[in-house]
C-alpha atoms as a PDB file:
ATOM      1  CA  UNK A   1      52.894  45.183  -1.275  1.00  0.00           C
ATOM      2  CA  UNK A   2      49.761  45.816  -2.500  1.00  0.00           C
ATOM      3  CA  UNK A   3      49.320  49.322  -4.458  1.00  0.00           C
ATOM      4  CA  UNK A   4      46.005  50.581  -2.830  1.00  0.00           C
ATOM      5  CA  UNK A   5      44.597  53.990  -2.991  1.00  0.00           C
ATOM      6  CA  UNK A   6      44.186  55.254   0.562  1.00  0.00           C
ATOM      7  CA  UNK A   7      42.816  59.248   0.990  1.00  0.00           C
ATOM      8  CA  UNK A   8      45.505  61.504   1.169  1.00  0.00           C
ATOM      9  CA  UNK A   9      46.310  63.570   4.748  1.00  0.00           C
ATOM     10  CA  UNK A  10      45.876  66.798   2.938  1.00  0.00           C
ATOM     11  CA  UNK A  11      43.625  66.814  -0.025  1.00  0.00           C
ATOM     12  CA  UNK A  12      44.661  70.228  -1.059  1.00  0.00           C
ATOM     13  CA  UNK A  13      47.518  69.176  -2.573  1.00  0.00           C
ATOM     14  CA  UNK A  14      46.213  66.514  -5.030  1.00  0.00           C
ATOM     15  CA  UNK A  15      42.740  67.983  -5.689  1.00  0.00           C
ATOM     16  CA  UNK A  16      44.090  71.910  -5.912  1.00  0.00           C
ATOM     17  CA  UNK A  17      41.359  73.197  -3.535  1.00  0.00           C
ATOM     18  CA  UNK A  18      41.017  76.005  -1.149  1.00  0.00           C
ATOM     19  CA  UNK A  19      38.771  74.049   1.787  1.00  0.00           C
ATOM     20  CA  UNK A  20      38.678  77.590   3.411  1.00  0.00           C
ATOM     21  CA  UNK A  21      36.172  79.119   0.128  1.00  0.00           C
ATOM     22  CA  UNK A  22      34.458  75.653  -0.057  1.00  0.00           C
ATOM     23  CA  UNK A  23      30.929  76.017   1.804  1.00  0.00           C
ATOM     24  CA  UNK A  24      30.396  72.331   3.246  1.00  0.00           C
ATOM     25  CA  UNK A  25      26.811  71.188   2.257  1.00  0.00           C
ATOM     26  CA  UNK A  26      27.397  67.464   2.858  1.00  0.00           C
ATOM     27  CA  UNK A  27      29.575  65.673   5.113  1.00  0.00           C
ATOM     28  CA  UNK A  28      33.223  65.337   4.411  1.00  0.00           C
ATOM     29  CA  UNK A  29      34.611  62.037   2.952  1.00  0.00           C
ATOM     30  CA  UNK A  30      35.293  59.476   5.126  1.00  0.00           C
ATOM     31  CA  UNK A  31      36.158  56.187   3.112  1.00  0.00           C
ATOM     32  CA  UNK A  32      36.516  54.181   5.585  1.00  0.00           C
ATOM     33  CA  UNK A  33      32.057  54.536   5.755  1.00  0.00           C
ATOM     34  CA  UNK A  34      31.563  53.816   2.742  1.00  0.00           C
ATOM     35  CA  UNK A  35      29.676  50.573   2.388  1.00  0.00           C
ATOM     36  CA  UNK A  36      31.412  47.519   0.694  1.00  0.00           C
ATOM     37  CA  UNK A  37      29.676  47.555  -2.654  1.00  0.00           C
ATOM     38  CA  UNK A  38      30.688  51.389  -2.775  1.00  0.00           C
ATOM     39  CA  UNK A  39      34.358  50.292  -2.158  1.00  0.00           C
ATOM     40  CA  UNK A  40      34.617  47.890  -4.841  1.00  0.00           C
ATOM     41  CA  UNK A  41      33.550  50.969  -7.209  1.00  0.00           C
ATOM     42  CA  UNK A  42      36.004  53.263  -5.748  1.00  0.00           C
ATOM     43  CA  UNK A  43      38.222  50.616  -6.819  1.00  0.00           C
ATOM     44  CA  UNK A  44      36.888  50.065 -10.122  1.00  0.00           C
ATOM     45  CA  UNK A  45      37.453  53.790 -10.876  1.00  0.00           C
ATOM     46  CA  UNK A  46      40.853  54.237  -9.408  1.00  0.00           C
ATOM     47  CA  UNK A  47      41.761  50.868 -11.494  1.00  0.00           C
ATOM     48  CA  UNK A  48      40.977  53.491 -14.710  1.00  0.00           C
ATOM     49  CA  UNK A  49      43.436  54.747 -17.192  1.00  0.00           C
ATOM     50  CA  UNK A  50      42.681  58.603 -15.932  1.00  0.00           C
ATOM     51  CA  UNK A  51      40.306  57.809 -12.448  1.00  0.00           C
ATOM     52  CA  UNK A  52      37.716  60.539 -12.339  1.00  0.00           C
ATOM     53  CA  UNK A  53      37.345  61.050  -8.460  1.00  0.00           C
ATOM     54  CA  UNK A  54      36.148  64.272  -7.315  1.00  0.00           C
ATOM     55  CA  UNK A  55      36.582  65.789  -3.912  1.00  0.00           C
ATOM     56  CA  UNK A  56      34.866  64.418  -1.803  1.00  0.00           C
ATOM     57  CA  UNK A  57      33.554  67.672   0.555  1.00  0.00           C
ATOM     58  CA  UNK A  58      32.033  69.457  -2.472  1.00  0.00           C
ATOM     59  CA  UNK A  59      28.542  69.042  -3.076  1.00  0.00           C
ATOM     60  CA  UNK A  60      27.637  67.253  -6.176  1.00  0.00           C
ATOM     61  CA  UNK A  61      25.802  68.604  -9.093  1.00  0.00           C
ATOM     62  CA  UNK A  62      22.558  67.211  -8.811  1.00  0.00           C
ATOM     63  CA  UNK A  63      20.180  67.715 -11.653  1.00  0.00           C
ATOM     64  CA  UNK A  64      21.625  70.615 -12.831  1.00  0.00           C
ATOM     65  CA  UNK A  65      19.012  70.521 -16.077  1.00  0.00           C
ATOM     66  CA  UNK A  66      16.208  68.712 -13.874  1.00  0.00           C
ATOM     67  CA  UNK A  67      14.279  71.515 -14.252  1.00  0.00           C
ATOM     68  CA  UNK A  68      13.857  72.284 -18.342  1.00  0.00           C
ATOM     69  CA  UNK A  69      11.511  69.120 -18.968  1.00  0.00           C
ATOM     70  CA  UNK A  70      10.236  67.599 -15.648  1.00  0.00           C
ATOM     71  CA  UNK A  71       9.382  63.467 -16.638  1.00  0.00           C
ATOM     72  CA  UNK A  72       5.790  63.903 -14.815  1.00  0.00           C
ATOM     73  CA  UNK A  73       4.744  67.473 -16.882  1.00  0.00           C
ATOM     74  CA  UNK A  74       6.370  65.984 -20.185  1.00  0.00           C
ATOM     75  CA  UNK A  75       4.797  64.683 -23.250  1.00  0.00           C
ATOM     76  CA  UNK A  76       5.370  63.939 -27.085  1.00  0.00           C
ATOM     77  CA  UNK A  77       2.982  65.847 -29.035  1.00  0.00           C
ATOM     78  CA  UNK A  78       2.981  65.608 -33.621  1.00  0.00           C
ATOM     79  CA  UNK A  79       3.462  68.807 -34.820  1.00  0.00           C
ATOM     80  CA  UNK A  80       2.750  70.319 -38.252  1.00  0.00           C
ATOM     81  CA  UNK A  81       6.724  68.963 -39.347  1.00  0.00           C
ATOM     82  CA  UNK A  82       5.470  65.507 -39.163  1.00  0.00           C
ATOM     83  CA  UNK A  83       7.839  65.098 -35.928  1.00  0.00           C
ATOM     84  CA  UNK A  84       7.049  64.662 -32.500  1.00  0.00           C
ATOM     85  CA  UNK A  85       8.355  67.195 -29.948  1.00  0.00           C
ATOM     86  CA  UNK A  86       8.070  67.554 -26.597  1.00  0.00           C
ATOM     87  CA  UNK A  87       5.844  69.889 -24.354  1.00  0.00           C
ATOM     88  CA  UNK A  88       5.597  70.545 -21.278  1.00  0.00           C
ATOM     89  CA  UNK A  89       1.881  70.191 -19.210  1.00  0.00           C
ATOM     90  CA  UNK A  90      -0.436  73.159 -20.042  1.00  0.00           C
ATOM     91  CA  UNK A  91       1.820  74.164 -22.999  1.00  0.00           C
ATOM     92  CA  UNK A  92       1.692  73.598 -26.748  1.00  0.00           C
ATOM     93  CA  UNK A  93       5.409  74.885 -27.046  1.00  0.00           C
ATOM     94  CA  UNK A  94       7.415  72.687 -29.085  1.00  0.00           C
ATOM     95  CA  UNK A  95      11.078  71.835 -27.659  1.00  0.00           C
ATOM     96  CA  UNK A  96      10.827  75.595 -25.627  1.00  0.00           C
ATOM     97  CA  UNK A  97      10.134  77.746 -28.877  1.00  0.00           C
ATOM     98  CA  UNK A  98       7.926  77.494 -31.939  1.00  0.00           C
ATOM     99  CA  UNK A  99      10.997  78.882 -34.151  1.00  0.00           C
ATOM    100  CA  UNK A 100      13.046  75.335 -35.045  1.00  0.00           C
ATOM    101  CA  UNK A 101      16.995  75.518 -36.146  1.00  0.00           C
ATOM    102  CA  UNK A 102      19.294  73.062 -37.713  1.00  0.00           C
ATOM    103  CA  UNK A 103      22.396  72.947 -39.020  1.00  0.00           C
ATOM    104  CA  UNK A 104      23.708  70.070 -41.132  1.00  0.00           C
ATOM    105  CA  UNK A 105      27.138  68.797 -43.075  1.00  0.00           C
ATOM    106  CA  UNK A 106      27.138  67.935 -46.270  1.00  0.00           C
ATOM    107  CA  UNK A 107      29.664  66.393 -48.691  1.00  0.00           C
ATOM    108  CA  UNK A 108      29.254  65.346 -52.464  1.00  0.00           C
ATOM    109  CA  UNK A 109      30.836  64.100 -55.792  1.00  0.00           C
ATOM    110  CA  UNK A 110      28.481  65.721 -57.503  1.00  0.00           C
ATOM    111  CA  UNK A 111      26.269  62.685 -58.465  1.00  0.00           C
ATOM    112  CA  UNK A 112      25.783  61.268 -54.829  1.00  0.00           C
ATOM    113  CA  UNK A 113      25.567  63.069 -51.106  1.00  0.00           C
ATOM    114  CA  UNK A 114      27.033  61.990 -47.902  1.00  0.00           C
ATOM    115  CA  UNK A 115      27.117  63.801 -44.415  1.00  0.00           C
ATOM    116  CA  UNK A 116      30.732  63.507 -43.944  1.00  0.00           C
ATOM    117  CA  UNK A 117      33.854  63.478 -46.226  1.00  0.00           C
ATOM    118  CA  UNK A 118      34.987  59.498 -47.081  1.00  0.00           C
ATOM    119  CA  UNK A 119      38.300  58.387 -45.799  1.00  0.00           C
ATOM    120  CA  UNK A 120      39.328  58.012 -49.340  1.00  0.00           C
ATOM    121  CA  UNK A 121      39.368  60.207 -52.448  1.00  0.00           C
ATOM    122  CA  UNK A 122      38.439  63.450 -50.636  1.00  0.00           C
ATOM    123  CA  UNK A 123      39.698  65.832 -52.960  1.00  0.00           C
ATOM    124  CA  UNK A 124      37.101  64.465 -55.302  1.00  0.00           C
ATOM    125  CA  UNK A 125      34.530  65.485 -52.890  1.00  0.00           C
ATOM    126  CA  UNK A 126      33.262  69.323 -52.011  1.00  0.00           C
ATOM    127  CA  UNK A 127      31.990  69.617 -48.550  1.00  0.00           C
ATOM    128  CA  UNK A 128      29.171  72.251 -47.096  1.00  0.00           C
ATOM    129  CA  UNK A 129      26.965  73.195 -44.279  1.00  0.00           C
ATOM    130  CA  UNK A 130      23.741  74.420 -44.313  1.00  0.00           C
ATOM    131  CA  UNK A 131      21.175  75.995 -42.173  1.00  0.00           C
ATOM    132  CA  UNK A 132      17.809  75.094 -41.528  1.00  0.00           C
ATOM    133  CA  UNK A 133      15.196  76.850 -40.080  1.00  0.00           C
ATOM    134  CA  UNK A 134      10.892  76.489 -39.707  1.00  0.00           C
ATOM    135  CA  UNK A 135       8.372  76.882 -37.528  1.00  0.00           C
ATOM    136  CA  UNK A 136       6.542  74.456 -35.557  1.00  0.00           C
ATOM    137  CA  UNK A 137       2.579  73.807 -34.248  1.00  0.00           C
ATOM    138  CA  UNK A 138       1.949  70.814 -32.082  1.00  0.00           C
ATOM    139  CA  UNK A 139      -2.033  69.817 -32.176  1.00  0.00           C
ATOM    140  CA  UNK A 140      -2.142  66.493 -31.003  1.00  0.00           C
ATOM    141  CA  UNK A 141      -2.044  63.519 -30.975  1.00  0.00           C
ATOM    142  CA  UNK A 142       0.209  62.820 -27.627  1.00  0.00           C
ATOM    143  CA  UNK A 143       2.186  60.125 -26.465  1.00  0.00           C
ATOM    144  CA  UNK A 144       4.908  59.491 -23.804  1.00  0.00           C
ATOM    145  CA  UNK A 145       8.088  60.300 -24.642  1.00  0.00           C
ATOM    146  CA  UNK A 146       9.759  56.759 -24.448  1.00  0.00           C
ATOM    147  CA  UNK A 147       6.549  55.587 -27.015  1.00  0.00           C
ATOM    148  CA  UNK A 148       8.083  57.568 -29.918  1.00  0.00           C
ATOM    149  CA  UNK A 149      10.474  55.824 -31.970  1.00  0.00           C
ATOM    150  CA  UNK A 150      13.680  57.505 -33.342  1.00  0.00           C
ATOM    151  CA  UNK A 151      12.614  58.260 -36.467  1.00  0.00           C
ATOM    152  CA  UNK A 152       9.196  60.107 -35.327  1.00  0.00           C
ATOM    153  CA  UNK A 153      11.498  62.430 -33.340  1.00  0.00           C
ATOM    154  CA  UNK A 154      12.298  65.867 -33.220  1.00  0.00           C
ATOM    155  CA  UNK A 155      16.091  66.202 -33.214  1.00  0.00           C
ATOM    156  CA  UNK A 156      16.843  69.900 -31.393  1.00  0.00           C
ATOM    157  CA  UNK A 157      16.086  68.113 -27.754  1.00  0.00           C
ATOM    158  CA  UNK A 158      17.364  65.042 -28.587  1.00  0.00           C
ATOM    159  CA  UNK A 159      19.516  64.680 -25.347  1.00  0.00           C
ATOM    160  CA  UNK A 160      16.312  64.961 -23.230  1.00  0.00           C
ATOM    161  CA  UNK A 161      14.369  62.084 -25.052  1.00  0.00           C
ATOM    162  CA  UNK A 162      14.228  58.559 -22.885  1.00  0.00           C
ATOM    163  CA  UNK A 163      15.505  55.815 -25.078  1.00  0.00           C
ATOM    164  CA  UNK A 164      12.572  54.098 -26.889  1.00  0.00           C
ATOM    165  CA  UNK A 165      11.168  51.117 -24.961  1.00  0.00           C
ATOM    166  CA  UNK A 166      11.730  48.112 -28.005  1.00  0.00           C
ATOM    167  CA  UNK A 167      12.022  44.367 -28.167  1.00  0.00           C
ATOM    168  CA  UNK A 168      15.841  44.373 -27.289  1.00  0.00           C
ATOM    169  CA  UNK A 169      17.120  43.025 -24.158  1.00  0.00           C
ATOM    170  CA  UNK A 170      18.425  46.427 -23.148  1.00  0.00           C
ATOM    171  CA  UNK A 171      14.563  47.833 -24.444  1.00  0.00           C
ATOM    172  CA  UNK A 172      13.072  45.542 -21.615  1.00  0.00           C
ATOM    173  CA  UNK A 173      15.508  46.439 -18.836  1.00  0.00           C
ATOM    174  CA  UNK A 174      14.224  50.113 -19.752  1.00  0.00           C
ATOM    175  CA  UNK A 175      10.381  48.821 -19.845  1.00  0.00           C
ATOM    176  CA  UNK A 176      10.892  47.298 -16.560  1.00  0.00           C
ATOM    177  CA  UNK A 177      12.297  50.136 -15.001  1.00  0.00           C
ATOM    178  CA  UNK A 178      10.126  52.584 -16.009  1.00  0.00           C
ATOM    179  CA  UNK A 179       6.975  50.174 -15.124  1.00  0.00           C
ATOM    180  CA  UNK A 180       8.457  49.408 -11.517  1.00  0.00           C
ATOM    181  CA  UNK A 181       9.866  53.163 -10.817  1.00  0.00           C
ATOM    182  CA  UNK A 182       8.121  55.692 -13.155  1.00  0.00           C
ATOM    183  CA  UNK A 183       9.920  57.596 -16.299  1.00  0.00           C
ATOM    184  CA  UNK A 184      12.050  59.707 -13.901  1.00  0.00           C
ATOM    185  CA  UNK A 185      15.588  59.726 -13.203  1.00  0.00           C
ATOM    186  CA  UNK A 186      16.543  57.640  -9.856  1.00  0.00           C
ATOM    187  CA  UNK A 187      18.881  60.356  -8.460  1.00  0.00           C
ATOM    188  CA  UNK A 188      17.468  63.807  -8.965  1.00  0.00           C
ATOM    189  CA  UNK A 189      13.697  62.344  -9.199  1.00  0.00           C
ATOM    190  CA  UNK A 190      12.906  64.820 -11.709  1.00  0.00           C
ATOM    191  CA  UNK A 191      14.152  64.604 -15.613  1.00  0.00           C
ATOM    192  CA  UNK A 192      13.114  61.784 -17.761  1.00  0.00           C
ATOM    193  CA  UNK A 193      15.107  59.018 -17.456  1.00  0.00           C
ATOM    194  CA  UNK A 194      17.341  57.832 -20.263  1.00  0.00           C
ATOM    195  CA  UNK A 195      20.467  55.952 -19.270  1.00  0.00           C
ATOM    196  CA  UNK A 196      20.473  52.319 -17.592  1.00  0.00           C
ATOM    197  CA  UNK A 197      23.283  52.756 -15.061  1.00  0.00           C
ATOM    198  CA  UNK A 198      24.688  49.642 -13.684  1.00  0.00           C
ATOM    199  CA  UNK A 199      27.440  48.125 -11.117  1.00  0.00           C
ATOM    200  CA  UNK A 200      30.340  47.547 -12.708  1.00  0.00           C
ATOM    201  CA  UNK A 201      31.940  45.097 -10.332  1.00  0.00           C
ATOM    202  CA  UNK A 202      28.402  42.745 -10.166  1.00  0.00           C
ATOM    203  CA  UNK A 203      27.095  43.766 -12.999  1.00  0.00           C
ATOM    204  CA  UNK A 204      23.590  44.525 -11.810  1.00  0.00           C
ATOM    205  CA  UNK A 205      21.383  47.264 -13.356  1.00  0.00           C
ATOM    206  CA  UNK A 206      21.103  49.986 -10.311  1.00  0.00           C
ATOM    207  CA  UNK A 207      18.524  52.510 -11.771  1.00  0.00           C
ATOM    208  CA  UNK A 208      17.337  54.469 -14.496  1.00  0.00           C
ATOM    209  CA  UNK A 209      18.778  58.200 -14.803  1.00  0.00           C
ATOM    210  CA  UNK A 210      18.837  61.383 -16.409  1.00  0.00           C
ATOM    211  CA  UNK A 211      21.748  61.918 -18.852  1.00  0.00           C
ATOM    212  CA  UNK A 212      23.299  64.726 -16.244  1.00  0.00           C
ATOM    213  CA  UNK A 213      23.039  62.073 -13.213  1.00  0.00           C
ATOM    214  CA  UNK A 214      24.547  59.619 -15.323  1.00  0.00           C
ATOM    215  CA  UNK A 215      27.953  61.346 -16.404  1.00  0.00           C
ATOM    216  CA  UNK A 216      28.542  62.624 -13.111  1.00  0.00           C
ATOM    217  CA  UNK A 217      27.286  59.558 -10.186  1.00  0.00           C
ATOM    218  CA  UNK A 218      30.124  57.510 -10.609  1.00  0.00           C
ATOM    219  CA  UNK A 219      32.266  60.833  -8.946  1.00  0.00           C
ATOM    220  CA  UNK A 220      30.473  61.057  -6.052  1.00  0.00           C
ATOM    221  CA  UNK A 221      32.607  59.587  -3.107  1.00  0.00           C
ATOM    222  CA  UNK A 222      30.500  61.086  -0.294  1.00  0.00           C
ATOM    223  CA  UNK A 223      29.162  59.011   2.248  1.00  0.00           C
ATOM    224  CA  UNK A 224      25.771  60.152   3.095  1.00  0.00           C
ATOM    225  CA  UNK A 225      24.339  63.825   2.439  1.00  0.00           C
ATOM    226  CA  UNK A 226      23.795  63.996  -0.951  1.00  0.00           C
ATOM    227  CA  UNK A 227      21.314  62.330  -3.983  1.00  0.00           C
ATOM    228  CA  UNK A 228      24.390  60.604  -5.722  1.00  0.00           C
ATOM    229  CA  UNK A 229      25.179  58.833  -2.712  1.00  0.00           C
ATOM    230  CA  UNK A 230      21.868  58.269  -1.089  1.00  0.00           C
ATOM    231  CA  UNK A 231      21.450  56.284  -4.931  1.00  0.00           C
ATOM    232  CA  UNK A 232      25.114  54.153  -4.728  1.00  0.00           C
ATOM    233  CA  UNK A 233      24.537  53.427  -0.705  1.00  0.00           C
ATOM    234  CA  UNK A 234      21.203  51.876  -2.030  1.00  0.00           C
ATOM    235  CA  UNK A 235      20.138  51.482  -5.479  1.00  0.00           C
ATOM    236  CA  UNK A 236      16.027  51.513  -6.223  1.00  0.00           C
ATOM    237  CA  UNK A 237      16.636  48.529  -8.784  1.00  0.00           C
ATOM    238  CA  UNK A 238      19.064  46.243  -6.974  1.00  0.00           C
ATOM    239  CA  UNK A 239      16.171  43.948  -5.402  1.00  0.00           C
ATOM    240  CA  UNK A 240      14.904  43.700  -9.059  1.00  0.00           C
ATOM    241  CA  UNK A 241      18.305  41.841  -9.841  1.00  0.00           C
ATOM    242  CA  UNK A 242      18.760  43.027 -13.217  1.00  0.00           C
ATOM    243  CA  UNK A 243      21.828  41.961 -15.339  1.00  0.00           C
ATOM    244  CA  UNK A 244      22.880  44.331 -17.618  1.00  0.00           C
ATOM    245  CA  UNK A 245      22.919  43.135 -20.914  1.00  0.00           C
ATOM    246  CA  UNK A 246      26.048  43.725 -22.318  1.00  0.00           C
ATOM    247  CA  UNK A 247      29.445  41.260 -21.932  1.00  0.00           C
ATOM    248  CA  UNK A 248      32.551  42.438 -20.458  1.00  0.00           C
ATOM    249  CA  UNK A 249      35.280  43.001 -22.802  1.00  0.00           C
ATOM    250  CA  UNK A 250      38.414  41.483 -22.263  1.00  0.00           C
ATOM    251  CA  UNK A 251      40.035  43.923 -20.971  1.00  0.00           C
ATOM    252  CA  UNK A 252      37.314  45.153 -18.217  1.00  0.00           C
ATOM    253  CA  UNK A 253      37.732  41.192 -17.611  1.00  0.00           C
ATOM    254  CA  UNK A 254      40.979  41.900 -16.559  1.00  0.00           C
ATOM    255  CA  UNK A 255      40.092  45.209 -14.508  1.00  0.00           C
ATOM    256  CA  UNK A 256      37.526  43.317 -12.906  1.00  0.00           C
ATOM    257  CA  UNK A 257      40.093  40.661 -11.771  1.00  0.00           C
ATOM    258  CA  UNK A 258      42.670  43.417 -10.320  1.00  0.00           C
ATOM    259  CA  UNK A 259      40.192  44.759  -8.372  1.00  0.00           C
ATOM    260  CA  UNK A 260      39.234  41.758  -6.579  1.00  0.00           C
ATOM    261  CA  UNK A 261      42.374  41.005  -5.923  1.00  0.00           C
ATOM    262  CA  UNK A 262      43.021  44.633  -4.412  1.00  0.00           C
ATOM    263  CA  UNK A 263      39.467  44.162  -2.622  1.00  0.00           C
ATOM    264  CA  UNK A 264      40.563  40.810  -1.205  1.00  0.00           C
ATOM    265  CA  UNK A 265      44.419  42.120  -0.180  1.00  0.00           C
ATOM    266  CA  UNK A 266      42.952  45.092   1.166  1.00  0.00           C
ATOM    267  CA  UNK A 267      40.213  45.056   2.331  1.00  0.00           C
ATOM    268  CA  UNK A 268      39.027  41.550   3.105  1.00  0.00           C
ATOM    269  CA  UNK A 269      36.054  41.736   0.724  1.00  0.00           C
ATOM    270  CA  UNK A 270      34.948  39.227  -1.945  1.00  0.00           C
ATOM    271  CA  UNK A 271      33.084  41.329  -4.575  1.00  0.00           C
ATOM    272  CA  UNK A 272      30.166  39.342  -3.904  1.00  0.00           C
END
């Protein structure tokens, strides 16, 4: 008997939510729909140590932060701090406000400094924060975003910068996606891009996304009706035929062997 996850009659009861105060903006979930690809990441998820499925008639958070620094209105501008920082089209804002803050840890011996307290000999050690605070110009000159190495930077919106386009393997998967679909994110089509998402099961690089699309795409179990799945049913970068650069650790090895097998008992499907 093979131990596959089939949706449960009432939902209520495993997901703790009151369908009657839900207001239905997609379609209800309906696994059986989904297409095959889509089923062998259901099954990659439920195969998890704490699966992360959501439910599936609630709409999904879609860009939530889309909004703050649109990819096609955004560049990277040097400001008077030596740093670049981004601003928006027809602004010379730095990172939303002129007034910069930082805080940082501290920890020292008294003849060396370290930003955290070592593993060993602590009580040698006295340990601090600090504020820091100054005031930014931007005057030029301006680059995009993903041109600005780390270290050129400005660290308050550091969540919101694209990962810089480099020599690495996973530097020209980003290259090539932002040459073939622009610097914006696949799903919400509107913040800058800074994750490579891929298929877990094949392996292939789907798109590029926002960090918000990223954490929350692999949830979405709805069929049609929404961004996230509109992406899964039919990633932009699966003709491309990307392979994401990383190797499988033995143990998603193994995950990736137990869901073929539950693929192949269950549902007749190869994972090809």
């Amino acid at each position: 008997m093979v131990d596959f996850p089939r949706p449960p009659e009432h939902p209520n009861a495993v997901f703790g939510v009151d369908r009657k105060a839900v207001t239905h903006a997609v379609p209800a979930l309906d696994w059986g729909d989904l297409p095959a690809h889509r089923w062998m990441n259901v099954l990659w998820e439920q195969t998890a140590a704490e699966p992360r499925f959501r439910q599936g008639d609630l709409p999904c958070s879609v860009g939530r932060h889309s909004r703050r620094y649109p990819a096609a209105d955004t560049m990277a501008m040097l400001g008077s701090d030596g740093r670049y920082h981004l601003v928006q089209a027809g602004s010379t804002v730095p990172c939303g406000d002129h007034e910069h803050s930082q805080w940082i840890l501290w920890a020292t011996n008294g003849t060396s400094y370290r930003i955290q307290m070592p593993y060993k000999g602590a009580e040698e050690w006295e340990a601090g924060r600090d504020d820091i605070d100054w005031t930014v110009e931007v005057s030029g000159p301006a680059k995009l975003p993903d041109r600005v190495a780390g270290v050129e930077r400005c660290p308050i919106l550091a969540e919101y910068w694209p990962r810089p386009i480099d020599s690495t393997r996973i530097g020209r998967v980003r290259e090539r996606l932002t040459t073939n679909f622009g610097p914006g994110c696949a799903c919400c089509q509107t913040a800058i891009a800074v994750a490579v998402d891929h298929d877990p099961v094949t392996g292939l690089v789907r798109g590029y996304l926002c960090r918000d699309c990223n954490t929350r795409v692999g949830g979405c179990l709805h069929v049609s009706g929404c961004a996230f799945a509109d992406y899964l049913n039919d990633p932009p970068a699966r003709a491309l035929g990307l392979v994401y650069p990383r190797t499988p650790s033995p143990r998603e090895k193994a995950r990736l062997r137990r869901v073929r097998e539950l693929a192949a008992a269950s549902l007749g499907l190869t994972g090809s």
